[in-house]
Protein backbone atom coordinates (compact mmCIF):
# COMPACT_ATOMS: atom_id res chain seq x y z
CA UNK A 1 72.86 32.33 118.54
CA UNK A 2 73.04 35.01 115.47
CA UNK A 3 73.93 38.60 116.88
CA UNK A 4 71.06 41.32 115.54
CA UNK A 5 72.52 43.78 112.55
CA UNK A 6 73.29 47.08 113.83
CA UNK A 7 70.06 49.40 113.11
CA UNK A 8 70.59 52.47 111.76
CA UNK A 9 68.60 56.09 110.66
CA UNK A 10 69.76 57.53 107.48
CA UNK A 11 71.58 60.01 109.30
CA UNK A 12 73.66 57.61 111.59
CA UNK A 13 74.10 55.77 108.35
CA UNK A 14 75.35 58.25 106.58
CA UNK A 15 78.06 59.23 108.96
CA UNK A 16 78.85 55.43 109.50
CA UNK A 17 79.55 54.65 105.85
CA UNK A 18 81.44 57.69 105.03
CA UNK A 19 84.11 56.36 107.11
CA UNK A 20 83.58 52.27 105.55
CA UNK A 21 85.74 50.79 102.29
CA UNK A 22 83.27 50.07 99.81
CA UNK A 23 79.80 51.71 98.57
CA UNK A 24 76.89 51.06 101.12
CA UNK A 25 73.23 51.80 101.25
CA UNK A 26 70.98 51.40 103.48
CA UNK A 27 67.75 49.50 103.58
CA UNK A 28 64.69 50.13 106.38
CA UNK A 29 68.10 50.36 108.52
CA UNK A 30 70.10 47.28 107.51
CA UNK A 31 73.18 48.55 105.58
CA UNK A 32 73.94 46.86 102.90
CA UNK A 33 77.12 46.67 100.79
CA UNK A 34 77.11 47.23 97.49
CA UNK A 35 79.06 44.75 94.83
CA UNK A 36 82.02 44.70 93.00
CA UNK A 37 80.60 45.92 89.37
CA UNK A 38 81.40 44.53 85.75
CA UNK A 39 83.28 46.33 83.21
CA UNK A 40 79.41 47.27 80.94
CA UNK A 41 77.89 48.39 84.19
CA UNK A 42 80.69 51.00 84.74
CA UNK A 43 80.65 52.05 81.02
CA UNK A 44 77.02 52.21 81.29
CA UNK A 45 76.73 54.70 84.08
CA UNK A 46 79.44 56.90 82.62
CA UNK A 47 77.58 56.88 79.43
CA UNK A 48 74.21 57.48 81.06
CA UNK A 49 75.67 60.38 83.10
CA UNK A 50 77.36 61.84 80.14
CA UNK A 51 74.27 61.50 78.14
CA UNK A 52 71.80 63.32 80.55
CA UNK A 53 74.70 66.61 81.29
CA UNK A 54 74.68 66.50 77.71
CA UNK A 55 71.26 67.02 77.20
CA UNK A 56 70.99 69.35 79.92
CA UNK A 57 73.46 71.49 78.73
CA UNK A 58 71.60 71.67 75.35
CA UNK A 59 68.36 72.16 76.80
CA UNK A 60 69.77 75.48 78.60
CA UNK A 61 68.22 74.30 82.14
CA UNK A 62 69.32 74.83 85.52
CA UNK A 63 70.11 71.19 86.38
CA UNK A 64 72.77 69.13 87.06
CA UNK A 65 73.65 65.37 86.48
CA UNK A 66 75.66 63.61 89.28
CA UNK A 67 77.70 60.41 88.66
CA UNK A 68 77.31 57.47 91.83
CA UNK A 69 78.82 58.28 94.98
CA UNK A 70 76.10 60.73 96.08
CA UNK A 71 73.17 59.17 98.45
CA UNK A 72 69.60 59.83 97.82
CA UNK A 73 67.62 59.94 101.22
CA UNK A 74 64.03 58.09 101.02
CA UNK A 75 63.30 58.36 104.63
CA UNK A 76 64.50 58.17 108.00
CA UNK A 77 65.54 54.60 107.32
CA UNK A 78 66.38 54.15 103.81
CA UNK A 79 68.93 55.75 101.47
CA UNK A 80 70.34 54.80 98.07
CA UNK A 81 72.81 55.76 95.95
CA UNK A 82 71.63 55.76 92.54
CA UNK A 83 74.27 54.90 88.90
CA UNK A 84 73.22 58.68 88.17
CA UNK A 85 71.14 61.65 88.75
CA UNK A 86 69.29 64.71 88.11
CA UNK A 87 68.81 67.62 90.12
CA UNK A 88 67.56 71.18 88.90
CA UNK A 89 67.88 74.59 90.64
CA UNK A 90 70.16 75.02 93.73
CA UNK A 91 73.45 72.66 94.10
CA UNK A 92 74.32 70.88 97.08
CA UNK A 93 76.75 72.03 99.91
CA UNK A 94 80.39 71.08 98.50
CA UNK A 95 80.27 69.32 101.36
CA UNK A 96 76.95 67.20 101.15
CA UNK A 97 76.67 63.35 101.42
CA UNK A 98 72.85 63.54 99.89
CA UNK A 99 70.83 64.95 96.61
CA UNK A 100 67.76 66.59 98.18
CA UNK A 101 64.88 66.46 96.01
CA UNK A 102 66.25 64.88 92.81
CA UNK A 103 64.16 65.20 89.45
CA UNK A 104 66.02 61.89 87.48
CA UNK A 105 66.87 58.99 89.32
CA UNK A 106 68.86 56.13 87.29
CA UNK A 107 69.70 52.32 87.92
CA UNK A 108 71.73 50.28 85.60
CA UNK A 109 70.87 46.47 86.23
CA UNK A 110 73.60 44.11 87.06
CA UNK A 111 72.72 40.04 87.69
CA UNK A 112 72.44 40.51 91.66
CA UNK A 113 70.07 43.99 91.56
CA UNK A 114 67.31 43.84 88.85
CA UNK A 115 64.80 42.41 92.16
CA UNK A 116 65.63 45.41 94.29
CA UNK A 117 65.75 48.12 91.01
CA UNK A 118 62.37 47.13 90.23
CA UNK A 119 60.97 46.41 93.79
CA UNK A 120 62.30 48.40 96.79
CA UNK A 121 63.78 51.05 94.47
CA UNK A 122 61.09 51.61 92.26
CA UNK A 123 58.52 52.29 95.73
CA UNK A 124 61.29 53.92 97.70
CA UNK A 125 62.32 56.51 94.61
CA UNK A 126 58.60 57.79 93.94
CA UNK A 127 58.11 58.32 97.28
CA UNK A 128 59.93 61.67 96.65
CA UNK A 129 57.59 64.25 95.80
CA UNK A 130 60.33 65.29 93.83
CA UNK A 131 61.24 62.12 91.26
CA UNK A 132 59.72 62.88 88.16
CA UNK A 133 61.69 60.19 86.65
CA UNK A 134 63.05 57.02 86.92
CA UNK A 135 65.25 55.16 84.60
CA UNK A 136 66.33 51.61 85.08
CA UNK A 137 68.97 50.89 81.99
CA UNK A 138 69.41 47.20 80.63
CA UNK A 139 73.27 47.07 79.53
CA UNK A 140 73.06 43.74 78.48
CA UNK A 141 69.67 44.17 75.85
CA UNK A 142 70.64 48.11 75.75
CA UNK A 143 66.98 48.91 76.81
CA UNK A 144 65.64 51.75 79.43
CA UNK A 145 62.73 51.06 81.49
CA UNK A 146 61.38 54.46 82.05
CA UNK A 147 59.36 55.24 84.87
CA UNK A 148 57.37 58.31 84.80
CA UNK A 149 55.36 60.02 87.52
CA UNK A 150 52.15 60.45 85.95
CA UNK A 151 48.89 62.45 87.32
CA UNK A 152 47.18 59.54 88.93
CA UNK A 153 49.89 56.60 88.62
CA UNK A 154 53.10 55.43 87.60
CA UNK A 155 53.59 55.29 83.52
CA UNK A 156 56.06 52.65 82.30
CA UNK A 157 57.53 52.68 78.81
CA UNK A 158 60.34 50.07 77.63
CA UNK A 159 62.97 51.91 75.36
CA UNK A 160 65.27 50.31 72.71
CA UNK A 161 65.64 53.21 70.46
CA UNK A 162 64.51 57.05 70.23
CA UNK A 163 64.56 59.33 73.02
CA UNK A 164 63.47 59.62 76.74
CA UNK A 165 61.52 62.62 77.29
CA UNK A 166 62.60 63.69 80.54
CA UNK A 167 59.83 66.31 81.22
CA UNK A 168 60.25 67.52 83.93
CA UNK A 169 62.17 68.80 83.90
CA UNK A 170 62.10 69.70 80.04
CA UNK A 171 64.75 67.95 78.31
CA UNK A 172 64.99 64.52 76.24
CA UNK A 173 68.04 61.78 76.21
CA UNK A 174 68.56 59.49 73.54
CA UNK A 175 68.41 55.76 74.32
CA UNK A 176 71.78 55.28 72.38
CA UNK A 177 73.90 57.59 74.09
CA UNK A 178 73.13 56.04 77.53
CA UNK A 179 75.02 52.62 76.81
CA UNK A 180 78.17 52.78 75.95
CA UNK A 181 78.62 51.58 71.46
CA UNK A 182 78.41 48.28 71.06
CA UNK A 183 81.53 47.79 70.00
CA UNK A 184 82.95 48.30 73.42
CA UNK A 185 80.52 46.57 75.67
């Protein structure tokens, strides 16, 4: 007879993992281990959280990219942990395990996520009043799917080259600089 998974709220989770090896998240309160990643999907989200400080910093805006590692409530049963972030106005506790009310929210595919990026993620990241923005980045065809929270629906745009205007909260990223050259992927 299989043994039910432990079922946790986002809070219990949170406390849980923080103690676990590994990176977890937790899904409608099944945790859920996250996978060993390639070499291009680490280069990737360095370059992508590179990129959008960057662009903050030349925009002048009170905002501040985060790398991975900080957890993203959706509710009282789900929480992710996005490749990188975007929050504007005050910063976190030094001590805080979450991003309240982030404005950017990005996921770099790898083989095993792209159904949960553009599924579960997708739903679970606009459900914050506060994503403005959400930015799914292709290492292997260097392309950003940008989600954008329109007035009446979702916009979707597929990037290969240019910018993403990240408005709000008033700043744009080039496509280029969120993949690391090509050279080294």
């Amino acid at each position: 007879m299989a043994t039910a998974l432990k079922q946790f709220t986002t809070d219990e989770f949170l406390l849980w993992a923080e103690g676990r090896e590994g990176r977890w998240e937790l899904f409608d309160g099944v945790p859920a281990m996250m996978a060993p990643e390639r070499a291009r999907h680490a280069e990737t989200k360095a370059a992508a959280f590179v990129a959008l400080s960057d662009a903050i910093r030349r925009a002048g805006l009170p905002c501040r990219a985060y790398p991975d590692g900080m957890a993203v409530r959706i509710d009282r049963r789900s929480s992710f942990e996005p490749d990188a972030s975007v929050i504007c106005g005050k910063r976190p506790h030094p001590d805080a395990l979450t991003l309240d009310d982030p404005v950017v929210v990005v996921e770099v595919l790898s083989p095993t996520t792209a159904a949960v990026d553009h599924g579960p993620k997708l739903a679970g990241y606009f459900s914050l009043p506060s994503v403005a923005h959400y930015l799914i980045l292709d290492p292997d065809r260097r392309m950003v799917v940008h989600h954008r929270r329109g007035e009446k629906e979702i916009e979707t745009r597929v990037l290969t080259e240019g910018v993403a205007s990240l408005d709000p909260p008033g700043f744009e990223v080039a496509v280029a600089a969120m993949f690391p050259p090509p050279d080294e992927a």
